[in-house]
C-alpha atoms as a PDB file:
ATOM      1  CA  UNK A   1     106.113 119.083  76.388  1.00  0.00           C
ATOM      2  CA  UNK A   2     106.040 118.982  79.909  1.00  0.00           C
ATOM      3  CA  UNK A   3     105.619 122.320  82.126  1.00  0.00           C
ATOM      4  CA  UNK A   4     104.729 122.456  85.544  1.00  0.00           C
ATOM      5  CA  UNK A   5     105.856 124.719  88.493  1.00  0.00           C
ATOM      6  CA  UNK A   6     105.781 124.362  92.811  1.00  0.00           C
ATOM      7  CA  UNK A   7     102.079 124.568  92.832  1.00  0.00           C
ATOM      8  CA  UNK A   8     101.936 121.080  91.159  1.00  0.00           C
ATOM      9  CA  UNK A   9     101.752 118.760  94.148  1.00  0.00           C
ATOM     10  CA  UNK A  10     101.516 116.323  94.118  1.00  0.00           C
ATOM     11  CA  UNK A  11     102.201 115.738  90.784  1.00  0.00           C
ATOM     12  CA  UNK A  12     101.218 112.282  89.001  1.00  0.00           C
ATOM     13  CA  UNK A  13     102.132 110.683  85.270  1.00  0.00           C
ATOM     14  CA  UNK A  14     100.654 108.733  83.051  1.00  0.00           C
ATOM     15  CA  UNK A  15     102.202 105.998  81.355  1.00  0.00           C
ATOM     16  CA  UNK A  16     101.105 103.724  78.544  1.00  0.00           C
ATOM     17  CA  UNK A  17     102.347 100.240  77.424  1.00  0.00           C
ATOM     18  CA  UNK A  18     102.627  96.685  77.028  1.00  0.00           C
ATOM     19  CA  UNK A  19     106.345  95.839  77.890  1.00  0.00           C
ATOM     20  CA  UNK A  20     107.451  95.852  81.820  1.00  0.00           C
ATOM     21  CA  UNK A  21     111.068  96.909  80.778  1.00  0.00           C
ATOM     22  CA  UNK A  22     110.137  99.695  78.332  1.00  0.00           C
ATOM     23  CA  UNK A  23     107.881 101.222  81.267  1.00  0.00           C
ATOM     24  CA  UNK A  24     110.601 101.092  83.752  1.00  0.00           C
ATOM     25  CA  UNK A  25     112.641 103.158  80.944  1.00  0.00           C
ATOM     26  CA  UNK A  26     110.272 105.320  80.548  1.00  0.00           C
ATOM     27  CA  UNK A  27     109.430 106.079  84.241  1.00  0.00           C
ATOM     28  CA  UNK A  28     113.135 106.456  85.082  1.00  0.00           C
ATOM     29  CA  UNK A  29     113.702 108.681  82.095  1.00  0.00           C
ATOM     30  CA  UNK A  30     110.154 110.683  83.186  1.00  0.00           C
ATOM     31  CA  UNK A  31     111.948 110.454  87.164  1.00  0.00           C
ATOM     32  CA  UNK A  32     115.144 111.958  85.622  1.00  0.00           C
ATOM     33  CA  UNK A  33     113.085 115.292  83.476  1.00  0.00           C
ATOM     34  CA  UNK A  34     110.525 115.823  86.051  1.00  0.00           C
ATOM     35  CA  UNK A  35     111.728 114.825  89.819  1.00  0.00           C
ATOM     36  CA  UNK A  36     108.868 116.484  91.382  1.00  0.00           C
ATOM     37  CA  UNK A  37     106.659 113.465  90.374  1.00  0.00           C
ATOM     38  CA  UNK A  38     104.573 111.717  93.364  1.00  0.00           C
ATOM     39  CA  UNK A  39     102.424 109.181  92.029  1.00  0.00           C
ATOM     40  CA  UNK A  40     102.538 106.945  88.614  1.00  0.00           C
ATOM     41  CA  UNK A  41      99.640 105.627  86.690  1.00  0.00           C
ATOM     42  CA  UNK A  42      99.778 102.893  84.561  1.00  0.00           C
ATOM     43  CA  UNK A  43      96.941 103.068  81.382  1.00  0.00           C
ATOM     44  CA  UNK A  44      95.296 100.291  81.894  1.00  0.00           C
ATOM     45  CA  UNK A  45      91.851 101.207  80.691  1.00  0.00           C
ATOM     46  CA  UNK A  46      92.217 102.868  77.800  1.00  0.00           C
ATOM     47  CA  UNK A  47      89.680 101.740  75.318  1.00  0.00           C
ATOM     48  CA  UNK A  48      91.633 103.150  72.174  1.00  0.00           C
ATOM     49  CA  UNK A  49      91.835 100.498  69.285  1.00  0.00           C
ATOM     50  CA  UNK A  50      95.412 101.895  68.458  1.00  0.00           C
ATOM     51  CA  UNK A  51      96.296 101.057  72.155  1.00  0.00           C
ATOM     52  CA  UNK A  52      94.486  97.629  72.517  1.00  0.00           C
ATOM     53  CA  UNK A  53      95.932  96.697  69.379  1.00  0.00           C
ATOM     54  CA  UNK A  54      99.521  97.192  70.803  1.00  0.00           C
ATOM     55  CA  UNK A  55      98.382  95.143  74.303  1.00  0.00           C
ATOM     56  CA  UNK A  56      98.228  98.606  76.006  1.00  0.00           C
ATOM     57  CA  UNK A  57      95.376 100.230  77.667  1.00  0.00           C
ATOM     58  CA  UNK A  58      92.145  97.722  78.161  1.00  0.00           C
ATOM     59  CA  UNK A  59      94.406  94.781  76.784  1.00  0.00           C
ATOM     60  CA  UNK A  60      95.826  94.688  80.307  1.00  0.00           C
ATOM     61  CA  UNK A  61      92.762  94.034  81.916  1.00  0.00           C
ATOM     62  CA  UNK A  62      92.747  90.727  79.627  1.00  0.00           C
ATOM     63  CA  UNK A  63      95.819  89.959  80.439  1.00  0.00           C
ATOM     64  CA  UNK A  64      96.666  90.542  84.492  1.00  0.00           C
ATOM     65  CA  UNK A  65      99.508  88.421  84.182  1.00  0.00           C
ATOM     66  CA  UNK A  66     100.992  90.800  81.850  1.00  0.00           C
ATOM     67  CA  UNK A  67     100.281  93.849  84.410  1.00  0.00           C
ATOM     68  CA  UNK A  68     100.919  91.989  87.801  1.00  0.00           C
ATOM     69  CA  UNK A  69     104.374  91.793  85.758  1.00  0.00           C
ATOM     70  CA  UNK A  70     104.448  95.649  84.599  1.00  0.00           C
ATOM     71  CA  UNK A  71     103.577  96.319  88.365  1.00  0.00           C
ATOM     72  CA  UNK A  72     106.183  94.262  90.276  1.00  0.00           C
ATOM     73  CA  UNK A  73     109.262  95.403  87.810  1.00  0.00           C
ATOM     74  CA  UNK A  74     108.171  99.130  87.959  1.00  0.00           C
ATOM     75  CA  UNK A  75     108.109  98.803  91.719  1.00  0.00           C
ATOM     76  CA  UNK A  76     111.109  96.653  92.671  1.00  0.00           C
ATOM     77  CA  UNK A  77     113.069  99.141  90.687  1.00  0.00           C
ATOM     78  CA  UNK A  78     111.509 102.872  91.955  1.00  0.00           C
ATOM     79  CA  UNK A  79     111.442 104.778  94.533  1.00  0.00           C
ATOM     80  CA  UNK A  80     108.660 107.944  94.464  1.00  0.00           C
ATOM     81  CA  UNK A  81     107.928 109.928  97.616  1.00  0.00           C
ATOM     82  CA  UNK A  82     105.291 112.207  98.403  1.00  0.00           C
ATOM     83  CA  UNK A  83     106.543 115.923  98.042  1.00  0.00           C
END
């Protein structure tokens, strides 16, 4: 369900989770549908019981190692430029 078009820039995602390799599967995937993308977000503020309960969202902020991890692996591993 994603729809932009050339006015979209730059364009930033959103992605939620607890698991460094899953989120670098999902970015790449996200990379591959929607090249355009400039920036990527990583939830980690979401107060959402659903999402704390799976160490997502606001369980990150508990848990920096966990993120400093999420952080380094999404980042050794893409490359996102400024279009």
């Amino acid at each position: 369900m994603l729809k932009t078009n050339s006015k979209d820039r730059p364009l930033a995602a959103q992605l939620v989770g607890s698991d460094a390799v899953e989120m670098l599967d999902a970015a790449q995937i996200l990379l591959d549908v929607v090249p355009g993308i400039s920036f990527l977000d990583i939830n980690s503020a979401c107060p959402v019981k659903k999402v704390v309960k799976k160490k997502a969202g606001a369980y990150l902020l508990k848990s920096p190692d966990t993120l400093i991890k999420m952080v380094k692996k999404l980042t050794s591993k893409l490359r996102l430029r400024l279009q």
